[in-house]
N, C-alpha and C. Protein backbone atom coordinates (compact mmCIF):
# COMPACT_ATOMS: atom_id res chain seq x y z
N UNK A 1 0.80 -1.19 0.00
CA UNK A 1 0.00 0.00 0.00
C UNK A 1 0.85 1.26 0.00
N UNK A 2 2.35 1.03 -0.10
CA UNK A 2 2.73 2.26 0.18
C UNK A 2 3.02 2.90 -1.16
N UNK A 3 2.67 2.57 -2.29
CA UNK A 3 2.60 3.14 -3.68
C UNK A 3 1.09 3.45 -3.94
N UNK A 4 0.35 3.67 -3.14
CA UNK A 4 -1.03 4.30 -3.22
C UNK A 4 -1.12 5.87 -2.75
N UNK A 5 -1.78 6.71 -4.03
CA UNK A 5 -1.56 8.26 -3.50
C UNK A 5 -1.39 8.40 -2.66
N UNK A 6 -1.32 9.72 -2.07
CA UNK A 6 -1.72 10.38 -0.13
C UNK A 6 -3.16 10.57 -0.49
N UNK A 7 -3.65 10.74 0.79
CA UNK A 7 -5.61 10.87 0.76
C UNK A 7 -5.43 11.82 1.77
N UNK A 8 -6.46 13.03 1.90
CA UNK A 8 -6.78 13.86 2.75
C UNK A 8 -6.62 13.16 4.74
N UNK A 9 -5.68 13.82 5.42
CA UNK A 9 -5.62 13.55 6.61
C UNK A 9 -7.21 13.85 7.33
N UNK A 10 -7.53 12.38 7.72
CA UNK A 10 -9.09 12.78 8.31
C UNK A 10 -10.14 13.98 9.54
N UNK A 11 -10.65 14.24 8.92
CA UNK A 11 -11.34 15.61 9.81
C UNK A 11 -10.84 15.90 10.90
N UNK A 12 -11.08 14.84 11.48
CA UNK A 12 -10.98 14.95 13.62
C UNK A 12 -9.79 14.27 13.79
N UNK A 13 -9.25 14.47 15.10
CA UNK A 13 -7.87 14.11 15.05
C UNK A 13 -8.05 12.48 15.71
N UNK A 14 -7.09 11.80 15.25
CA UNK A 14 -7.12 10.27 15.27
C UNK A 14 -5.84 9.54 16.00
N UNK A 15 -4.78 10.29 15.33
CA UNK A 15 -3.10 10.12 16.02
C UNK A 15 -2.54 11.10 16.16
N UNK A 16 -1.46 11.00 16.54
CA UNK A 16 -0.31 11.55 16.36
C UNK A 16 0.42 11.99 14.67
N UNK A 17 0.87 12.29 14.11
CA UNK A 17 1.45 12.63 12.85
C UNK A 17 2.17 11.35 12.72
N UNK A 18 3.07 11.27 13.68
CA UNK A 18 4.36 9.93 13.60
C UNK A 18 3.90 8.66 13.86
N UNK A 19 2.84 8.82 13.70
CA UNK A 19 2.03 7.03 14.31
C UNK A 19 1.45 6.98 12.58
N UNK A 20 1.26 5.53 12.12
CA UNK A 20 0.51 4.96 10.75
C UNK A 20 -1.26 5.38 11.11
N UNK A 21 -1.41 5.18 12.46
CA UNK A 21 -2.72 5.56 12.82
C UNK A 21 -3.66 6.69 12.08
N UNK A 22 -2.83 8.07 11.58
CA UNK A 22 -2.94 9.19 11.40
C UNK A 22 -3.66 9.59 9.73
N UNK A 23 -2.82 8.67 9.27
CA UNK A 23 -3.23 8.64 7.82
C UNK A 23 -4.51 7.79 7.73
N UNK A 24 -4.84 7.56 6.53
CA UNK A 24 -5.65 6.75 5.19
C UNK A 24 -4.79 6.21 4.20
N UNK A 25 -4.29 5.47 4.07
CA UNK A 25 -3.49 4.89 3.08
C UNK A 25 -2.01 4.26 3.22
N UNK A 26 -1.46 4.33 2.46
CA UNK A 26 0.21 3.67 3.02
C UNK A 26 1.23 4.51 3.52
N UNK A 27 1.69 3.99 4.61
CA UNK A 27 3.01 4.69 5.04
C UNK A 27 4.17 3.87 4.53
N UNK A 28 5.79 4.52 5.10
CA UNK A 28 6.45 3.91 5.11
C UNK A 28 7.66 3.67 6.23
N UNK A 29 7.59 2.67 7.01
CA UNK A 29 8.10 2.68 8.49
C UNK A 29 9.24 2.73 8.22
N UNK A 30 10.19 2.71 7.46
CA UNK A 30 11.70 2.61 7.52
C UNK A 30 12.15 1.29 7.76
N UNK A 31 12.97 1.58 7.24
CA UNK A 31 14.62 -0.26 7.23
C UNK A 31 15.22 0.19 8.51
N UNK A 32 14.91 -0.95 9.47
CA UNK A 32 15.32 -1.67 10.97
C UNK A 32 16.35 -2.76 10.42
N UNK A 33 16.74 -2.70 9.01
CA UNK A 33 17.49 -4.19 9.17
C UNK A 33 19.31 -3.54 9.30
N UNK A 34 20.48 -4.41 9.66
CA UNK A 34 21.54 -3.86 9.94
C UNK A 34 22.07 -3.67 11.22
N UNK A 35 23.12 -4.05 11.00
CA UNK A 35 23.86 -4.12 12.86
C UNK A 35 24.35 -2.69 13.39
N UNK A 36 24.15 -1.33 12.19
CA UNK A 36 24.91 0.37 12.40
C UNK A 36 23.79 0.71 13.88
N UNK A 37 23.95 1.32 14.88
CA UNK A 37 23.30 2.02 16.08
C UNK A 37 22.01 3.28 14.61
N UNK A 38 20.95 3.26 15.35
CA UNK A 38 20.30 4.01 14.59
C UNK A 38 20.74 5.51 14.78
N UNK A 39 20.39 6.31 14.05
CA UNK A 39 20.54 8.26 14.10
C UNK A 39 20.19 8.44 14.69
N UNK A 40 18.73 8.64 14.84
CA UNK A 40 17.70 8.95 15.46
C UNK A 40 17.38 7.97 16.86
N UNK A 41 16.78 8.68 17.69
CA UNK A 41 17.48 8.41 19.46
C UNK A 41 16.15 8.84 19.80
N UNK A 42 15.21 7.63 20.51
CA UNK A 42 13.60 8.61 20.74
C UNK A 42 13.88 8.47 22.44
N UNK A 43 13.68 9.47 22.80
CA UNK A 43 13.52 10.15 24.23
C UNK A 43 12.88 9.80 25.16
N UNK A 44 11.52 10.60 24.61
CA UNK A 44 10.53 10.40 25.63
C UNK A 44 9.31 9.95 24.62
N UNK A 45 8.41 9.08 24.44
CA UNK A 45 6.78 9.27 23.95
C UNK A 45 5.38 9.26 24.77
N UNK A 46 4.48 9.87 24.18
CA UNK A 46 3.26 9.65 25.24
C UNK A 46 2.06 9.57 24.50
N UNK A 47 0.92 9.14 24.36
CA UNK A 47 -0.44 9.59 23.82
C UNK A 47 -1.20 9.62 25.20
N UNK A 48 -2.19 10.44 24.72
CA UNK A 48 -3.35 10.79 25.67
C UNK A 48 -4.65 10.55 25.39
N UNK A 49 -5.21 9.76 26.35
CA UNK A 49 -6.58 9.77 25.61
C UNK A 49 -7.74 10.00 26.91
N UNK A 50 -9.07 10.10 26.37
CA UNK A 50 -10.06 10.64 27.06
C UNK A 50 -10.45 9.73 28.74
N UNK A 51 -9.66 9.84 29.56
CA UNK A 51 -9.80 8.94 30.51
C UNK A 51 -11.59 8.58 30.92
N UNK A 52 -12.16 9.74 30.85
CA UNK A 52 -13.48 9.64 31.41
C UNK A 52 -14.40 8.90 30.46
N UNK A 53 -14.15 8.44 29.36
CA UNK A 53 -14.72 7.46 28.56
C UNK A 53 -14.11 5.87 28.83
N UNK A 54 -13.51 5.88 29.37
CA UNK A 54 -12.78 4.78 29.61
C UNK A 54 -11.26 4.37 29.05
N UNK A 55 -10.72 3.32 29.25
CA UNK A 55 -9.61 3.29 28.45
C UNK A 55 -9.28 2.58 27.21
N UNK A 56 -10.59 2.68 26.59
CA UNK A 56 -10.38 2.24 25.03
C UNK A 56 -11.03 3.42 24.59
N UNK A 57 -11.03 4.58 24.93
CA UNK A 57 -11.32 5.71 23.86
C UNK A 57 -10.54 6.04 22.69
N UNK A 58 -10.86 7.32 22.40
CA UNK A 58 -10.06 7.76 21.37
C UNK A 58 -9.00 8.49 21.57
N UNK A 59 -7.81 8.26 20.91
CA UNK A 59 -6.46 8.89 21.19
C UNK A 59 -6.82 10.82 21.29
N UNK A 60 -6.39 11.48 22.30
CA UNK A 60 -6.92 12.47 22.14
C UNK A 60 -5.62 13.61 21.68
N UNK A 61 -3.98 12.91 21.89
CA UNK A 61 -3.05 13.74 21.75
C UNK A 61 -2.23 12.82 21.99
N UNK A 62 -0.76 13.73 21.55
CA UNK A 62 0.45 12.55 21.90
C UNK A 62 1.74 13.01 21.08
N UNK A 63 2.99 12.68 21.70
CA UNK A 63 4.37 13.36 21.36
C UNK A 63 5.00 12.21 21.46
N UNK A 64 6.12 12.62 20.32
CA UNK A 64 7.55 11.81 20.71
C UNK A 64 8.78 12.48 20.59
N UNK A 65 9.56 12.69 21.57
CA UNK A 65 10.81 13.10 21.76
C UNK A 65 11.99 12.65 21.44
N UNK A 66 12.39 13.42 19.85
CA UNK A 66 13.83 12.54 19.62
C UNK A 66 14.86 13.20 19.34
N UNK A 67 16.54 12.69 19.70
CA UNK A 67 17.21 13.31 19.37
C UNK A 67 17.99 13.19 17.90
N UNK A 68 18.70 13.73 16.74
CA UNK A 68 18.80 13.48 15.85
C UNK A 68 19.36 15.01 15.32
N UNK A 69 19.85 14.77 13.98
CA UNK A 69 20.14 16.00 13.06
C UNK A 69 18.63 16.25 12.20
N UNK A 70 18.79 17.05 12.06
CA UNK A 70 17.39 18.17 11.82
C UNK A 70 17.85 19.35 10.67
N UNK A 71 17.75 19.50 9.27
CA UNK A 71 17.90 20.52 8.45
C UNK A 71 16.87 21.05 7.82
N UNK A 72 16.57 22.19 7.50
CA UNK A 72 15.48 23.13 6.88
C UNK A 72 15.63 22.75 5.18
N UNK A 73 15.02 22.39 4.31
CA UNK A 73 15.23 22.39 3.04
C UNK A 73 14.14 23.72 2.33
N UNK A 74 14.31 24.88 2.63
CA UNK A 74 13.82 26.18 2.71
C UNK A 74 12.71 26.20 1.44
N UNK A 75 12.24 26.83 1.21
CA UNK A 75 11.48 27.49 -0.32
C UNK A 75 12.66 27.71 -1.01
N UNK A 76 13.52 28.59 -0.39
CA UNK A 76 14.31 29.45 -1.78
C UNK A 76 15.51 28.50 -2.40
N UNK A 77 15.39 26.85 -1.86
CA UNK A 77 16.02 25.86 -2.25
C UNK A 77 15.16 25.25 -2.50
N UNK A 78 14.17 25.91 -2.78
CA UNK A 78 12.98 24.76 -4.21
C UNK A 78 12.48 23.42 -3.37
N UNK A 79 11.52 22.93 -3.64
CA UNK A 79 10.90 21.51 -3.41
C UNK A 79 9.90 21.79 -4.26
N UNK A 80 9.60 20.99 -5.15
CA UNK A 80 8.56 20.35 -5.71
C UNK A 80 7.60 19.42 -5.57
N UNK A 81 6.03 19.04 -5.82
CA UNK A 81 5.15 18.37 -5.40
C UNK A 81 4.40 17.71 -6.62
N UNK A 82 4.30 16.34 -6.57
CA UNK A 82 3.07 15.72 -7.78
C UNK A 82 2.39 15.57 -6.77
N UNK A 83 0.90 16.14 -6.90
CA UNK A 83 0.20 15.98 -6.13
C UNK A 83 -1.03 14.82 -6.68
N UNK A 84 -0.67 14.19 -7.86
CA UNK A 84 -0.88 12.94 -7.62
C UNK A 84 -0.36 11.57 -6.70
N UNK A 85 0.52 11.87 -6.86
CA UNK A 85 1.50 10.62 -6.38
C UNK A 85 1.90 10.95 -5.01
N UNK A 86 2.31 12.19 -4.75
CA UNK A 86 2.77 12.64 -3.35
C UNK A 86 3.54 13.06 -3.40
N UNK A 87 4.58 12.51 -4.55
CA UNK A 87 5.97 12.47 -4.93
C UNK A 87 6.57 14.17 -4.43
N UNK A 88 7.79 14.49 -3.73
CA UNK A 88 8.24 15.52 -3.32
C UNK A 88 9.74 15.17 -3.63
N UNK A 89 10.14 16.63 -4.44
CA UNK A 89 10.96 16.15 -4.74
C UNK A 89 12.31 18.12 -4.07
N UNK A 90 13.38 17.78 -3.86
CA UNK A 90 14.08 18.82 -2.95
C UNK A 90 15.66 18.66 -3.22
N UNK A 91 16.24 19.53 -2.98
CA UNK A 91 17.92 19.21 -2.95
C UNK A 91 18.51 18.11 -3.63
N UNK A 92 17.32 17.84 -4.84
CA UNK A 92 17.84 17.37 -6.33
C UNK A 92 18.12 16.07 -5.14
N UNK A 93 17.13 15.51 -4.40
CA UNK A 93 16.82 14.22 -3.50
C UNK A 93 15.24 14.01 -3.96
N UNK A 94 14.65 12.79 -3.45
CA UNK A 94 12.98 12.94 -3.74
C UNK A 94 12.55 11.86 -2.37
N UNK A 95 11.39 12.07 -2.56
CA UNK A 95 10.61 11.54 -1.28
C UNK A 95 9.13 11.27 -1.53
N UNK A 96 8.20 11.33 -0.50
CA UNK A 96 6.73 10.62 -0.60
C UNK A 96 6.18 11.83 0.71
N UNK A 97 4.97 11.91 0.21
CA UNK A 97 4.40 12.64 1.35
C UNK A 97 3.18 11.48 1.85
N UNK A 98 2.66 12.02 3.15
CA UNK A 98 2.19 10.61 3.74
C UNK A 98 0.81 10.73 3.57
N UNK A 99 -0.04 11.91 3.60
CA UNK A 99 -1.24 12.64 3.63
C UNK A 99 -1.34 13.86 2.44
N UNK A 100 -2.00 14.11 1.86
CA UNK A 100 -2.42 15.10 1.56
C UNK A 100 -2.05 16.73 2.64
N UNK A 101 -1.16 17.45 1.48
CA UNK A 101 -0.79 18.74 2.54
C UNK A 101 -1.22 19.74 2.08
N UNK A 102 -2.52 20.69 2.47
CA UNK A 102 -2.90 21.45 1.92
C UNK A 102 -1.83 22.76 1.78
N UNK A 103 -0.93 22.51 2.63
CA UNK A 103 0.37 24.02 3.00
C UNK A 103 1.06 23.64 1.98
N UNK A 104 1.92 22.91 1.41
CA UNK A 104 2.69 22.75 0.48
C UNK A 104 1.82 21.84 -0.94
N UNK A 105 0.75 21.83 -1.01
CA UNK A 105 0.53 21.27 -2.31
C UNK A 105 -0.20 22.27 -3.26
N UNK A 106 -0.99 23.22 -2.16
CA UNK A 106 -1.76 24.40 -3.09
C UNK A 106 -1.77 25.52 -2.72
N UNK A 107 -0.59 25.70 -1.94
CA UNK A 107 -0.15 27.28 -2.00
C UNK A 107 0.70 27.29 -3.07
N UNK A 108 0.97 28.54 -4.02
CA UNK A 108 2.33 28.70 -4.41
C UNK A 108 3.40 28.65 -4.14
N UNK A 109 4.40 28.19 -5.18
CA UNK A 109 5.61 28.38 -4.13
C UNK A 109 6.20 29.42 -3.42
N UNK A 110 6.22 30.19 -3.35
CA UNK A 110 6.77 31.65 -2.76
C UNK A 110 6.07 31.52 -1.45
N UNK A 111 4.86 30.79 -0.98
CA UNK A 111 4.13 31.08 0.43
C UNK A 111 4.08 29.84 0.51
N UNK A 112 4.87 28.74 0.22
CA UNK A 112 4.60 27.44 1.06
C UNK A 112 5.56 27.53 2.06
N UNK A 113 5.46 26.61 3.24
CA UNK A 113 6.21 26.81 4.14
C UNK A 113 7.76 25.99 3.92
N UNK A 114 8.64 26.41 4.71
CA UNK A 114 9.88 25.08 4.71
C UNK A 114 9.44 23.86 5.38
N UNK A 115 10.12 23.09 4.84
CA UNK A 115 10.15 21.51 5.17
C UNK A 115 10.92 21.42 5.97
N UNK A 116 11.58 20.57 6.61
CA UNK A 116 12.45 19.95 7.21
C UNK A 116 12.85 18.56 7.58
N UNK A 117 14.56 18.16 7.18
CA UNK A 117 14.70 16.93 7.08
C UNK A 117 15.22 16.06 8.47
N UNK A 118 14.99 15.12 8.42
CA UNK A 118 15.09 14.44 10.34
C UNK A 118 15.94 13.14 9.86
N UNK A 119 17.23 13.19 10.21
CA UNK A 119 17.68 12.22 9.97
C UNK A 119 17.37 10.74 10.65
N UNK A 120 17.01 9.68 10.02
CA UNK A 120 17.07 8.77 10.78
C UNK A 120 17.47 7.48 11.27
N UNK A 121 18.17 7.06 9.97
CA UNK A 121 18.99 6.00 9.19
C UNK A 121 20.20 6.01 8.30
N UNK A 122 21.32 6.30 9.26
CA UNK A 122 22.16 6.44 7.68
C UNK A 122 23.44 5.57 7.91
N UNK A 123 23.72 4.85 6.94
CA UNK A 123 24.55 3.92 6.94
C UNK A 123 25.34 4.15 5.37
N UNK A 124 26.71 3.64 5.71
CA UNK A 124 27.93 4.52 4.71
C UNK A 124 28.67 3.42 5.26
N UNK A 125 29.32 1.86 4.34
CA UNK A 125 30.11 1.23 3.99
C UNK A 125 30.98 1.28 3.15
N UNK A 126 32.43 0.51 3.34
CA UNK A 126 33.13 0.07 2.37
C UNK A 126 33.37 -0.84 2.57
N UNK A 127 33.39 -1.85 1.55
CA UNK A 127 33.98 -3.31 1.88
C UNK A 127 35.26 -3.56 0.24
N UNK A 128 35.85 -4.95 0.86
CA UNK A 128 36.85 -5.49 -0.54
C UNK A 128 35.50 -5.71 -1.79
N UNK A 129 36.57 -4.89 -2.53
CA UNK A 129 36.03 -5.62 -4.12
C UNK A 129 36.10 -7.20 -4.49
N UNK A 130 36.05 -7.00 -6.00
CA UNK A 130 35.73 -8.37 -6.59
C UNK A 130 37.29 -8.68 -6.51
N UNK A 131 38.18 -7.90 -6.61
CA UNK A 131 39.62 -7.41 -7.50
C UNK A 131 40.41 -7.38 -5.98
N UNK A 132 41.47 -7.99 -6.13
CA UNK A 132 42.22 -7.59 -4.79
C UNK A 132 42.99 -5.99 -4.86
N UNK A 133 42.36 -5.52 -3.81
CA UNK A 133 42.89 -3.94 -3.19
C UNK A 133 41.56 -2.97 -3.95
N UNK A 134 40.70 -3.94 -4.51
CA UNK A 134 39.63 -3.11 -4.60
C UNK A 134 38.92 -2.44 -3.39
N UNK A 135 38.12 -1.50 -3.56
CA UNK A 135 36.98 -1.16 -2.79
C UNK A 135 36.15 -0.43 -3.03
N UNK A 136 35.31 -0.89 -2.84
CA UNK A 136 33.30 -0.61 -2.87
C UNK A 136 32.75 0.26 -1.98
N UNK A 137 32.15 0.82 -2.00
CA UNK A 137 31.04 1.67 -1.29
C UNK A 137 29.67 0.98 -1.63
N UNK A 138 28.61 1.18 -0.29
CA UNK A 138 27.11 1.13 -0.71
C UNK A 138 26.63 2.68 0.62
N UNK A 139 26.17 3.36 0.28
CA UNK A 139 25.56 4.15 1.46
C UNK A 139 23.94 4.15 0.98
N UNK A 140 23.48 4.46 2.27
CA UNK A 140 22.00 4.73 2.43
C UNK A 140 21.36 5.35 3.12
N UNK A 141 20.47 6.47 3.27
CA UNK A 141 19.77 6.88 4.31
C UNK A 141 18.25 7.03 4.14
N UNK A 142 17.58 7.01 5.19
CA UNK A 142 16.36 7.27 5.24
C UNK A 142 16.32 8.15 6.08
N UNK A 143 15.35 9.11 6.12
CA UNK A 143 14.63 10.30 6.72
C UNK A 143 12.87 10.70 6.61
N UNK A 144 12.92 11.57 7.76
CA UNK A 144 10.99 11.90 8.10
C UNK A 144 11.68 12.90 6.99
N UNK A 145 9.99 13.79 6.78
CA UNK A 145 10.06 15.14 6.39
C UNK A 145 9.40 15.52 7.32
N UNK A 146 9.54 16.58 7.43
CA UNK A 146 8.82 17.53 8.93
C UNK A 146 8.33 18.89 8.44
N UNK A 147 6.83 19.44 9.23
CA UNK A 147 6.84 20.30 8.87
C UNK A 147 6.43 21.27 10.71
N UNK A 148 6.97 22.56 10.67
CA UNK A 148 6.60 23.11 11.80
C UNK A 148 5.18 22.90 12.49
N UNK A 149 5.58 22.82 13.49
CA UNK A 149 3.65 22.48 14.48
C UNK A 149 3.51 23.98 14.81
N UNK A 150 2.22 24.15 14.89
CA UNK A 150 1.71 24.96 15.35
C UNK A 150 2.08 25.61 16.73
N UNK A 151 2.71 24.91 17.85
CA UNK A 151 3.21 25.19 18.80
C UNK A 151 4.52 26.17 18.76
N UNK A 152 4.49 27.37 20.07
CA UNK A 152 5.20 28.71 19.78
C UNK A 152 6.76 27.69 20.24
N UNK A 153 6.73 26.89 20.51
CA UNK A 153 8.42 26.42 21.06
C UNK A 153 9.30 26.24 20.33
N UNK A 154 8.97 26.12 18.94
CA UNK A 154 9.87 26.42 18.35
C UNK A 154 10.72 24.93 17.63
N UNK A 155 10.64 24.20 18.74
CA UNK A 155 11.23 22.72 18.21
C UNK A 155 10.37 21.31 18.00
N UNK A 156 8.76 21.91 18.07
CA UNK A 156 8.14 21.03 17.56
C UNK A 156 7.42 21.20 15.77
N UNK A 157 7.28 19.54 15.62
CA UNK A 157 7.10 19.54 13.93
C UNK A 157 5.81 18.07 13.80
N UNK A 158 5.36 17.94 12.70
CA UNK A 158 4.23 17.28 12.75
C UNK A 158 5.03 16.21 11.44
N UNK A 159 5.23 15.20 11.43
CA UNK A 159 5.20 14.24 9.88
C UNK A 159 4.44 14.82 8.82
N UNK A 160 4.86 14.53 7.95
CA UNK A 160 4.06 14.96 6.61
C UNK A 160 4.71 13.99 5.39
N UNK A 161 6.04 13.06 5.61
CA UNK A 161 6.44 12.49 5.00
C UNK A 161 7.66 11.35 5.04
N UNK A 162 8.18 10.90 3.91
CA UNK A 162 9.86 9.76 4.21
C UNK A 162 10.36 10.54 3.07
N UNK A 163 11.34 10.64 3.32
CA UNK A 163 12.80 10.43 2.11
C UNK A 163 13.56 9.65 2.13
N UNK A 164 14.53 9.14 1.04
CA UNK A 164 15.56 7.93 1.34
C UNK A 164 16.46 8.21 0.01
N UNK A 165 17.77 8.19 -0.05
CA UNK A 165 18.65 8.05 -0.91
C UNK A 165 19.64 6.98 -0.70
N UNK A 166 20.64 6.42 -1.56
CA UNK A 166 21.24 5.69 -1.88
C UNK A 166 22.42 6.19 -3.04
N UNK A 167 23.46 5.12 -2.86
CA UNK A 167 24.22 5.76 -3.70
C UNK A 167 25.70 4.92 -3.58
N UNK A 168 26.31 4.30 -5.04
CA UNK A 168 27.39 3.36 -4.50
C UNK A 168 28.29 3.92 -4.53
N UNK A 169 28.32 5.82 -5.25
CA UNK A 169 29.29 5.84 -4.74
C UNK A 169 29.77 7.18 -3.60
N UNK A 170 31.09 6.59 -2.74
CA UNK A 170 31.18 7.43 -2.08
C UNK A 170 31.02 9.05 -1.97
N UNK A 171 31.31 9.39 -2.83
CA UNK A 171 31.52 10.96 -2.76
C UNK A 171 30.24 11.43 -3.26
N UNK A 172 29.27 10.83 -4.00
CA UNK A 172 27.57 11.61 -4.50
C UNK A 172 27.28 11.21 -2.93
N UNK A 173 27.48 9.87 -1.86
CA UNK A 173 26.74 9.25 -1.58
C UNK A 173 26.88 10.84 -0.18
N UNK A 174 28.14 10.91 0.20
CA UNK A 174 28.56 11.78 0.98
C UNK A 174 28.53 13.22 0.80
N UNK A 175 28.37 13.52 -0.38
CA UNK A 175 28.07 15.02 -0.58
C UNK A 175 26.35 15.15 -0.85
N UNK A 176 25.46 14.21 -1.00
CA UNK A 176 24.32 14.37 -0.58
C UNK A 176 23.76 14.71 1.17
N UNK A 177 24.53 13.77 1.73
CA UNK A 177 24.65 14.22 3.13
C UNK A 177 25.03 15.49 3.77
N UNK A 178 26.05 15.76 3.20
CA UNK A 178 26.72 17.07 3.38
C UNK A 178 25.83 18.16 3.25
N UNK A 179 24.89 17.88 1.93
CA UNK A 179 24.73 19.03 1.55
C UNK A 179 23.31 19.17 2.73
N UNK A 180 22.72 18.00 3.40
CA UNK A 180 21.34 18.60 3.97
C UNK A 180 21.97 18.99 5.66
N UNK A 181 22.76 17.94 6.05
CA UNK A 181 23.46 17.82 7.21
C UNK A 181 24.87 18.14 7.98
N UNK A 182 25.63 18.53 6.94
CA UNK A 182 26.99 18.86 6.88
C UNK A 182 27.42 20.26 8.37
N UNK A 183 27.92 19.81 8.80
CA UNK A 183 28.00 20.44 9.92
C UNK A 183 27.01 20.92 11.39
N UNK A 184 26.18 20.05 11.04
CA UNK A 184 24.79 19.79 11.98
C UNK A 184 25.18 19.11 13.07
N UNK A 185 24.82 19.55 14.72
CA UNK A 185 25.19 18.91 15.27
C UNK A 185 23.57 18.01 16.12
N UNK A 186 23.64 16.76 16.71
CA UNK A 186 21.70 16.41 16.70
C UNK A 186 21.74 17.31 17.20
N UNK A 187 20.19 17.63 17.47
CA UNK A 187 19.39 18.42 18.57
C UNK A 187 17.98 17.58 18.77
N UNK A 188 17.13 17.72 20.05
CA UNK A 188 16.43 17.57 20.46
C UNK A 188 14.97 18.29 19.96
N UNK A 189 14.32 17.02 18.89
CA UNK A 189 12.98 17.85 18.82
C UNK A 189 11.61 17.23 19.27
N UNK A 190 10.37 17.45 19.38
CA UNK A 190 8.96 17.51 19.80
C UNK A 190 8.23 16.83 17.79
N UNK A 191 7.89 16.01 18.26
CA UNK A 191 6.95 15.28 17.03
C UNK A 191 5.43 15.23 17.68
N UNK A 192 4.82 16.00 16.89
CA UNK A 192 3.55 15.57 17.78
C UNK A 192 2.28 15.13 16.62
């Protein structure tokens, strides 16, 4: 299901942004496979729900706290949208949006907001070639897209999407990195 458009995020609130709960249609949870320590470092999480209905109500709110590298991929560095497909495409990288975004799919570009990228997976090998004294590269990363929450703090952001690149060889694989993360040190943000 995760090659099925985005569909309008439903009326009333249901999840969290970072939960599959949230949507209508396919997400994409990310590659857990690999022995590398993950990027991304979750903190604290919580949901809330309506105690006085009991405790199978409806989720009424809920955060997750993680630490990680975090970059702005701005307007005036372009992103593009098929708003058939979802397809988002940024820093000459591309990605999937998870829902339907009314802020970045039908504003113009000049008044859509920035995105932001959340690192969460990145793994960068070399191993022996076929050839003795050869060597190979494979790198990979996956990432959320994020977009600012409504909250004045400043370090919270809501899901709106995945990105993922690849690349065998070292130096595209590493100057793609560079270019979103390159001198980033993590910081601590609010997903809600």
């Amino acid at each position: 299901m995760i090659d099925s458009p985005p569909q309008p995020r439903p009326q009333s609130y249901r999840a969290p942004s970072w939960s599959w709960a949230s949507v209508d249609g396919g997400v994409r949870p990310g590659d857990s496979s690999g022995s590398e320590p993950q990027d991304l470092v979750v903190l604290e999480a919580a949901t809330y729900w309506d105690a006085a209905t009991g405790p199978f109500s409806s989720v009424t709110g809920g955060f997750i706290v993680v630490k990680s590298r975090i970059s702005a991929a701005t307007t005036s560095n372009s992103y593009t949208i098929d708003s058939e497909s979802g397809g988002i495409e940024f820093l000459r990288l591309s990605g999937r949006l998870d829902a339907v975004e009314p802020e970045i799919m039908t504003l113009p570009h000049h008044q859509r907001p920035d995105i932001y990228l959340l690192e969460c997976r990145t793994s960068g090998n070399e191993y022996g070639g076929e050839y003795y004294g050869e060597i190979e590269f494979s790198g990979s990363c996956f990432g959320l897209i994020l977009l600012r929450s409504g909250f004045d703090d400043g370090q919270s952001f809501r899901r709106v999407g995945w990105f993922t690149f690849y690349s065998e060889s070292s130096d595209a694989f590493w100057g793609n990195w560079n270019r979103i993360w390159g001198g980033k040190e993590r910081s601590k943000i609010r997903i809600v």
